[in-house]
C-alpha atoms as a PDB file:
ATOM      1  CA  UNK A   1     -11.737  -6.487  62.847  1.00  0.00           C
ATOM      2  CA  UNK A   2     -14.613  -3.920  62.052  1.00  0.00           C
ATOM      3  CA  UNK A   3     -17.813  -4.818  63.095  1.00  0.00           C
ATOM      4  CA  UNK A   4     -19.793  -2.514  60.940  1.00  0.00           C
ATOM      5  CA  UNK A   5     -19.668  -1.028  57.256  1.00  0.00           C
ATOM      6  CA  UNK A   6     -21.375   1.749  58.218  1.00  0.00           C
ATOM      7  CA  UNK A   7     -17.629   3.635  58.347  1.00  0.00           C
ATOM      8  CA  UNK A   8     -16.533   5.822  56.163  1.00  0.00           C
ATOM      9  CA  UNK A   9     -12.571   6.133  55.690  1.00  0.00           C
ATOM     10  CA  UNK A  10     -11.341   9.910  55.012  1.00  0.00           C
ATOM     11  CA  UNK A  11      -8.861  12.301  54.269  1.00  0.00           C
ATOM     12  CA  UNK A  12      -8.796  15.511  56.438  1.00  0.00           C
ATOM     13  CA  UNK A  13      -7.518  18.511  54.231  1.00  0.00           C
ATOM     14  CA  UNK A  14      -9.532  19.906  51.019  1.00  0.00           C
ATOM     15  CA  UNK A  15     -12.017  16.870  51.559  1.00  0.00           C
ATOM     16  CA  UNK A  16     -13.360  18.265  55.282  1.00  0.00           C
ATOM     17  CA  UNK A  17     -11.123  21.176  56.025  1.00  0.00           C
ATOM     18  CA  UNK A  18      -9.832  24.151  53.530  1.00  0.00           C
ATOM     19  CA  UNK A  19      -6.142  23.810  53.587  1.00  0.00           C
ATOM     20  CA  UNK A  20      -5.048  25.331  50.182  1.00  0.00           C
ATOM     21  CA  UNK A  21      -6.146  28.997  50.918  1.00  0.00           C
ATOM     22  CA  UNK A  22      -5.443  28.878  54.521  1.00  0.00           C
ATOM     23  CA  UNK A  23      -2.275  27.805  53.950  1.00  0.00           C
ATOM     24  CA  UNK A  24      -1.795  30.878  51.556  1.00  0.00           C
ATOM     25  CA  UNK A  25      -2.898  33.392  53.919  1.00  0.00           C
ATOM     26  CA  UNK A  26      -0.576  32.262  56.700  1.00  0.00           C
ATOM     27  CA  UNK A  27       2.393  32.712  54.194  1.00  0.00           C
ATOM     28  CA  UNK A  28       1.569  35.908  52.997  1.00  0.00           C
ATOM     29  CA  UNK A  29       1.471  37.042  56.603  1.00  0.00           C
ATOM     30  CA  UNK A  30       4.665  35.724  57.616  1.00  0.00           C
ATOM     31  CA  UNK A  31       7.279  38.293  58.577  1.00  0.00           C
ATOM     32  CA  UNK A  32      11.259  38.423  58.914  1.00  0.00           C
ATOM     33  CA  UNK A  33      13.754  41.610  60.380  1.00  0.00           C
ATOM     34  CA  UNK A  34      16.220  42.569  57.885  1.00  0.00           C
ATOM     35  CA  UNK A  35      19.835  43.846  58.763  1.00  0.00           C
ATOM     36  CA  UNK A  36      18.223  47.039  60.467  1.00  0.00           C
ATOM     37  CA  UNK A  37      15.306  45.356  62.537  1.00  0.00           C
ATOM     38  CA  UNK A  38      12.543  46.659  59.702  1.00  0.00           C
ATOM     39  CA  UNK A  39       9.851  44.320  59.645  1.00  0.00           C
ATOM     40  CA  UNK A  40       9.215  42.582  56.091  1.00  0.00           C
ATOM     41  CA  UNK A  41       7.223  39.867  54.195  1.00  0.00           C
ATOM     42  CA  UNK A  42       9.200  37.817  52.317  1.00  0.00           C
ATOM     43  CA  UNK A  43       6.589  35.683  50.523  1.00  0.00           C
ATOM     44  CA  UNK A  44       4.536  36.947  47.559  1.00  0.00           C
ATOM     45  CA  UNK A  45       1.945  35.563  44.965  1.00  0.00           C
ATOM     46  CA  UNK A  46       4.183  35.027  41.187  1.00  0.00           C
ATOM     47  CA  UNK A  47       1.746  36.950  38.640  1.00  0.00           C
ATOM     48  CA  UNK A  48      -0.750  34.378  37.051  1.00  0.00           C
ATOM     49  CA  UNK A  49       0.137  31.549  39.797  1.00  0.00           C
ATOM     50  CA  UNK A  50      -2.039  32.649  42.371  1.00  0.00           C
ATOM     51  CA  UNK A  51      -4.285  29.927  41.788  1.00  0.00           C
ATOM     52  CA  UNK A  52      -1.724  27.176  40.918  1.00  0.00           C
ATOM     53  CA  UNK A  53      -1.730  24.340  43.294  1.00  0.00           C
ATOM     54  CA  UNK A  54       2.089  23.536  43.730  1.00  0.00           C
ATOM     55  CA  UNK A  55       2.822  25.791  46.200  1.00  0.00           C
ATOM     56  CA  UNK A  56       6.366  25.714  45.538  1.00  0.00           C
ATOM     57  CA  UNK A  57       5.382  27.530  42.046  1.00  0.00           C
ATOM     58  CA  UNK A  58       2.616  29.713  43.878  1.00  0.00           C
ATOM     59  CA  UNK A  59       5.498  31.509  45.989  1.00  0.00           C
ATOM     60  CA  UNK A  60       8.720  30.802  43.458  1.00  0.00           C
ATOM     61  CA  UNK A  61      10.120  29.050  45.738  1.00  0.00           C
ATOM     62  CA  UNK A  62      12.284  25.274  46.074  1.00  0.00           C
ATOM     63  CA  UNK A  63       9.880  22.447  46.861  1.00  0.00           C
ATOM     64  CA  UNK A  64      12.252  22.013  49.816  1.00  0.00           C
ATOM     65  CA  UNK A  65      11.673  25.567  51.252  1.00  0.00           C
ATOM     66  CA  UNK A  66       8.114  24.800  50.679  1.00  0.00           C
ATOM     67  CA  UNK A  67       8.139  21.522  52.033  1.00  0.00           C
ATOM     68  CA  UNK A  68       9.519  22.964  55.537  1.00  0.00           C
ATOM     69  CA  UNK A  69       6.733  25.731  55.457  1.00  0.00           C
ATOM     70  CA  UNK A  70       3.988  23.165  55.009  1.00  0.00           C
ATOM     71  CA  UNK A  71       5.388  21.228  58.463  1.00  0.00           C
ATOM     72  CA  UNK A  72       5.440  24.644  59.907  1.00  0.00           C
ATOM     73  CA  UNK A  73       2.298  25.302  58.878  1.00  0.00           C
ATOM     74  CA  UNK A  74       0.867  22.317  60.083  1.00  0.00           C
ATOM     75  CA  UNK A  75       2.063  22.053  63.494  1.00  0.00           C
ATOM     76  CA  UNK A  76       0.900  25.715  63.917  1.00  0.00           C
ATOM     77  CA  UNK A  77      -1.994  27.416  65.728  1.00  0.00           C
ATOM     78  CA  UNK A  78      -3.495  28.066  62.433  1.00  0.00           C
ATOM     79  CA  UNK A  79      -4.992  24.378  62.238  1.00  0.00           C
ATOM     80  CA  UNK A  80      -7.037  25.323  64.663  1.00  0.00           C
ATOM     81  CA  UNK A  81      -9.026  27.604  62.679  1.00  0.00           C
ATOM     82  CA  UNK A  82      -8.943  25.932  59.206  1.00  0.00           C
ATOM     83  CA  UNK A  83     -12.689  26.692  57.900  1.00  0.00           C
ATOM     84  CA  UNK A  84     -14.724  23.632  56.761  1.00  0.00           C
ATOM     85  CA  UNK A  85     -15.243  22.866  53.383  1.00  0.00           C
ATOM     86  CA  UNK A  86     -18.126  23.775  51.988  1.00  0.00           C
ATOM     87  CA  UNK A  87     -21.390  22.515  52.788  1.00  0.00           C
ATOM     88  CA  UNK A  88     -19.171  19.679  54.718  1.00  0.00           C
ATOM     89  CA  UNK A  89     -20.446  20.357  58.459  1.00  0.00           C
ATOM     90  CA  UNK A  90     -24.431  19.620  56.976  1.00  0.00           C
ATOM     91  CA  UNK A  91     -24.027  16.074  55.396  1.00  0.00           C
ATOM     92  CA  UNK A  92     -21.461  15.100  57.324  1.00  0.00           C
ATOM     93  CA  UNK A  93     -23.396  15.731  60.664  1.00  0.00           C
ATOM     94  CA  UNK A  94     -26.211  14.138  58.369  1.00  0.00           C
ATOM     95  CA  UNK A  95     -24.541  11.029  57.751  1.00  0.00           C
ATOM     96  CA  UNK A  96     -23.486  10.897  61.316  1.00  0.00           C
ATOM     97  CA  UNK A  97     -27.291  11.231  62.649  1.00  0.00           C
ATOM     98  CA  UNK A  98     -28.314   7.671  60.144  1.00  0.00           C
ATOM     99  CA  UNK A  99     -25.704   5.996  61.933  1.00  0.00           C
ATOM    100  CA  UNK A 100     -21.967   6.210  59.883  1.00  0.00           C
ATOM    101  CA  UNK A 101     -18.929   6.832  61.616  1.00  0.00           C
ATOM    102  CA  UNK A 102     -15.669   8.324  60.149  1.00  0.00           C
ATOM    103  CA  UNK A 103     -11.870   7.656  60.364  1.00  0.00           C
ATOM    104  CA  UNK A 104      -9.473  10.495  59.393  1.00  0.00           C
ATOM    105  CA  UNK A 105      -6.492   9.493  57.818  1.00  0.00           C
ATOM    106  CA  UNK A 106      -4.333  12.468  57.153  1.00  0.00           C
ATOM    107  CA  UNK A 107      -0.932  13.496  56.620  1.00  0.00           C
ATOM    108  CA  UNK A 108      -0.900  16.552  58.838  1.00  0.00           C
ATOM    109  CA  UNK A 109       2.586  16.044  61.445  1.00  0.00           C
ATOM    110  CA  UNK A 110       3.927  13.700  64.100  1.00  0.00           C
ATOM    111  CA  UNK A 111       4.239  16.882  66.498  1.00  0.00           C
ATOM    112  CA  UNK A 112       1.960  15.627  69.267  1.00  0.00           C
ATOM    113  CA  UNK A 113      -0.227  19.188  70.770  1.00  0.00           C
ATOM    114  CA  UNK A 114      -0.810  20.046  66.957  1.00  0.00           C
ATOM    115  CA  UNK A 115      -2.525  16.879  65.858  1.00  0.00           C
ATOM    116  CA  UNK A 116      -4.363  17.419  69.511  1.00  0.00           C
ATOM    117  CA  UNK A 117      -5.150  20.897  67.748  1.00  0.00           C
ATOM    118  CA  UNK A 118      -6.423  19.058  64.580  1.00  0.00           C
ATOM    119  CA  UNK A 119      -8.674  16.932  66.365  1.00  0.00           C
ATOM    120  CA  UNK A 120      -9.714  19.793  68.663  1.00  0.00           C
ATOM    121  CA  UNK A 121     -10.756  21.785  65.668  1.00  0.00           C
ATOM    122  CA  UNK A 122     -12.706  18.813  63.966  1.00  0.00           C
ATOM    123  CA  UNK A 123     -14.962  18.125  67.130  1.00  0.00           C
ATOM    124  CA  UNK A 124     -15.738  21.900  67.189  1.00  0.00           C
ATOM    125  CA  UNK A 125     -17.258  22.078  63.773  1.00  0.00           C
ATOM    126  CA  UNK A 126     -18.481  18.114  62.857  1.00  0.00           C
ATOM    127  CA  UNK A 127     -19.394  16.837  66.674  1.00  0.00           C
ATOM    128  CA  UNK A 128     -16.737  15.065  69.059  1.00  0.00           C
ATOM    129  CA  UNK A 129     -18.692  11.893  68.496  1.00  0.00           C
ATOM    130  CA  UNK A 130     -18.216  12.036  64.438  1.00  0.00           C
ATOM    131  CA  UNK A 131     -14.661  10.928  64.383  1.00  0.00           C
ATOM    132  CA  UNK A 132     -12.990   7.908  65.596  1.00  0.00           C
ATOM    133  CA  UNK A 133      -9.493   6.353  65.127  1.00  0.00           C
ATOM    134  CA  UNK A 134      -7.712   9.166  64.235  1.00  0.00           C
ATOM    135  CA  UNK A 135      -4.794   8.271  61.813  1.00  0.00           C
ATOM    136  CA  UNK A 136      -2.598  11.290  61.912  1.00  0.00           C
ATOM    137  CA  UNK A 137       0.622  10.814  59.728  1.00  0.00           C
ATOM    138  CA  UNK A 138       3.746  12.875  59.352  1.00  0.00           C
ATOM    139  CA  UNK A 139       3.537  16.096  57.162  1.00  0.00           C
ATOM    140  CA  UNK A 140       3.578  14.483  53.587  1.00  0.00           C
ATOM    141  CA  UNK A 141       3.310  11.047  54.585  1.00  0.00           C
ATOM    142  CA  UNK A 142       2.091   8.179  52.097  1.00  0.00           C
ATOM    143  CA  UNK A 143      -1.270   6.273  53.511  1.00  0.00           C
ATOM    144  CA  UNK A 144      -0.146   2.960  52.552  1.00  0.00           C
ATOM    145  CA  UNK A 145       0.102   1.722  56.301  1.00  0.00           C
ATOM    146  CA  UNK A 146      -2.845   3.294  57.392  1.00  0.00           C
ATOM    147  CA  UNK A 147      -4.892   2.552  54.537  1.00  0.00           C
ATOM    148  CA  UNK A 148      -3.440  -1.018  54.855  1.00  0.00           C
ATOM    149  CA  UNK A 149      -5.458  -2.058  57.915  1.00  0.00           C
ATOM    150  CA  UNK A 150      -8.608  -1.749  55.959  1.00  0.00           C
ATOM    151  CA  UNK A 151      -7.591  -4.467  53.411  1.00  0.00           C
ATOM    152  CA  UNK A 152     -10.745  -5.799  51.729  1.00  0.00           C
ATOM    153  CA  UNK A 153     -13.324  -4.019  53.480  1.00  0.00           C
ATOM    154  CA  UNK A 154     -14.731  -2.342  50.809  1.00  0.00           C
ATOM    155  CA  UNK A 155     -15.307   0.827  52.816  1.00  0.00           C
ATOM    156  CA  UNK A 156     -15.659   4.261  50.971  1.00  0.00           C
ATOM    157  CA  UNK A 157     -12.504   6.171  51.457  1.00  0.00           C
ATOM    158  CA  UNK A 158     -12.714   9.667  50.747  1.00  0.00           C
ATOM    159  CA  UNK A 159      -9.771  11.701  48.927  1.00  0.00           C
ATOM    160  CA  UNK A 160      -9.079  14.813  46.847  1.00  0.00           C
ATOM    161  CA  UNK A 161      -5.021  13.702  45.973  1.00  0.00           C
ATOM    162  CA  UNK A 162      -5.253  10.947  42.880  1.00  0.00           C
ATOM    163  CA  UNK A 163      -2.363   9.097  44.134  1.00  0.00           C
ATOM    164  CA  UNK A 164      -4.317   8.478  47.681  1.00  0.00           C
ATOM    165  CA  UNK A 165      -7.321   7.284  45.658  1.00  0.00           C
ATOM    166  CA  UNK A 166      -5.610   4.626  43.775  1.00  0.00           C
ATOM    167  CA  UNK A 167      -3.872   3.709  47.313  1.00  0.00           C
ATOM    168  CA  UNK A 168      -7.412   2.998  48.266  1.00  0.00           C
ATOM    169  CA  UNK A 169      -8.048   0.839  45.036  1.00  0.00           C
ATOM    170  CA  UNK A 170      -4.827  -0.936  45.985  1.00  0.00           C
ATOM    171  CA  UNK A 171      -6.279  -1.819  49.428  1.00  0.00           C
ATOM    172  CA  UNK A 172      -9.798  -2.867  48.166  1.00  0.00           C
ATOM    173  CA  UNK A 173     -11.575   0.253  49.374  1.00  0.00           C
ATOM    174  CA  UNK A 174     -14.016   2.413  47.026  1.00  0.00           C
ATOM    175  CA  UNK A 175     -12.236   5.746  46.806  1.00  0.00           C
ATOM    176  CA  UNK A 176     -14.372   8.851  46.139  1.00  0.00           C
ATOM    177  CA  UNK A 177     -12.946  11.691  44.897  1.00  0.00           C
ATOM    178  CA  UNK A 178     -13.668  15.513  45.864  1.00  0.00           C
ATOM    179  CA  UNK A 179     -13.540  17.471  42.797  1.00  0.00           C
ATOM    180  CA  UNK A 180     -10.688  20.476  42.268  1.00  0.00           C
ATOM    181  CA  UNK A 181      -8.727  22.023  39.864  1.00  0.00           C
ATOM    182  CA  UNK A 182      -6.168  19.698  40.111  1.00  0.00           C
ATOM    183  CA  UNK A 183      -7.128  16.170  40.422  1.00  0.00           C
ATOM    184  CA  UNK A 184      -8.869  16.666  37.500  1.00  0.00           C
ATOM    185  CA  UNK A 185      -6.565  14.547  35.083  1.00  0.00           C
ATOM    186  CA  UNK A 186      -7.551  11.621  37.158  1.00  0.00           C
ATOM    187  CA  UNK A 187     -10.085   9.971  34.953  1.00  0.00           C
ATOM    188  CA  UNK A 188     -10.457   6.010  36.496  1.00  0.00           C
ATOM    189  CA  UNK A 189     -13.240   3.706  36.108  1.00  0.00           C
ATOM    190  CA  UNK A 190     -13.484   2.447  39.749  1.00  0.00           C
ATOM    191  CA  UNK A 191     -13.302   5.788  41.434  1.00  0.00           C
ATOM    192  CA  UNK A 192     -16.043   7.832  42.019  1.00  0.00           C
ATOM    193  CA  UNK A 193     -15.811  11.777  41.573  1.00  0.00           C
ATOM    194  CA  UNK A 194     -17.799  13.930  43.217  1.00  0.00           C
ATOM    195  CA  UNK A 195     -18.511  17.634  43.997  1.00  0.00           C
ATOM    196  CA  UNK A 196     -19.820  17.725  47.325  1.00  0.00           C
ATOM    197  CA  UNK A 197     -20.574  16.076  50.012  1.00  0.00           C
ATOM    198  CA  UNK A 198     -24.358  16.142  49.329  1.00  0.00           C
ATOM    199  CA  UNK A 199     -23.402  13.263  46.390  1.00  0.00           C
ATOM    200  CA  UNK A 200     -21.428  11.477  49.098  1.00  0.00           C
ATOM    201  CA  UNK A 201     -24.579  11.309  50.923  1.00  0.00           C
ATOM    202  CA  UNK A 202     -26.256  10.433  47.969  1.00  0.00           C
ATOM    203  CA  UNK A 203     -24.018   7.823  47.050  1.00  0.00           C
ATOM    204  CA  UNK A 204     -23.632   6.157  50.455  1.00  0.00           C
ATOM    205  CA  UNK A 205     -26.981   6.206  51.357  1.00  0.00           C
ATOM    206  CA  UNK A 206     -28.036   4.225  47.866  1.00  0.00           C
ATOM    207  CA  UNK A 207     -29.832   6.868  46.419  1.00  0.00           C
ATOM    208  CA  UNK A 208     -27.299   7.352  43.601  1.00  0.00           C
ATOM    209  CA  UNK A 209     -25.606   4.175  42.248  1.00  0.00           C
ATOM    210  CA  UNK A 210     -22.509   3.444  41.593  1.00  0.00           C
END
């Protein structure tokens, strides 16, 4: 049973950590050997999808190709040097120093060292002490369970996927979503959108009400 509100439930990737462009760098990168040994990347932007969010689409590619590149991807070294989102590391730290705590719950893998990596990565930037009870699901996993153990609580979970925020509704939290490009046909009464985390400060500290 939780002791304190003073928690703050939260997704991991494009609400603390940049995934999406990350993610596109590492592809672009990756190399095969042809028939001859020659050295080639196979993965290129499509014309005009470069900034189209289905990855699948992005590349031209099967959303079960892309599917196994995202597990790839995140069970890789490169989570451990996903950049912050912006301005994330100041309010976070911020709401950390008036006394709020946060649980991840993220749908990064089940391999083992790389959610060690994730969690490495997320003490470096935020502060070791930020982050407690680490939910780390498989690659693509629904939050249902996780999100489940904070029935009626009424804690603020954090999200930039619409389908995780109306999870959270399910479950009696207050989801708050991170603006992008494309959550933006999301329009729901009882969830807050935001653009930063300077309004989540805002918000959760009283001085903007919702």
């Amino acid at each position: 049973m939780l002791t304190s509100n003073r928690i703050i439930l939260t997704d991991v990737d494009g609400v603390l950590l940049e995934w999406e462009h990350h993610f596109t760098k590492w592809m672009l990168q990756r190399t095969l050997f042809d028939e001859r040994g020659a050295r080639y990347h196979p993965h290129r932007l499509l014309p005009d999808k470069q900034n189209t969010y289905e990855m699948a689409e992005r590349f031209g590619v099967t959303k079960d190709e892309i599917r196994k590149h995202i597990r790839e991807f995140n069970r890789s070294a490169w989570i451990g040097t996903q950049r912050p989102m912006l301005e994330s590391q100041t309010w976070v730290k911020l709401l950390a120093a008036e006394g709020w705590t946060f649980i991840p719950i993220t749908s990064q893998t089940s391999d083992i060292p790389a959610q060690q990596l994730r969690k490495r990565r997320m003490g470096e930037l935020f502060g070791d002490h930020v982050f407690t009870n680490y939910h780390i699901l498989g690659t693509g996993a629904d939050k249902d369970s996780a999100l489940a153990e904070f029935h009626d609580t009424g804690l603020y979970w954090v999200e930039d996927k619409p389908k995780n925020a109306i999870t959270g509704l399910k479950y009696g939290l207050k989801p708050i979503l991170i603006d992008h490009p494309y959550n933006q046909d999301l329009q729901h009464p009882d969830i807050i959108r935001v653009s930063n985390w300077k309004q989540i400060h805002e918000i959760v500290s009283g001085k903007i009400k919702k």
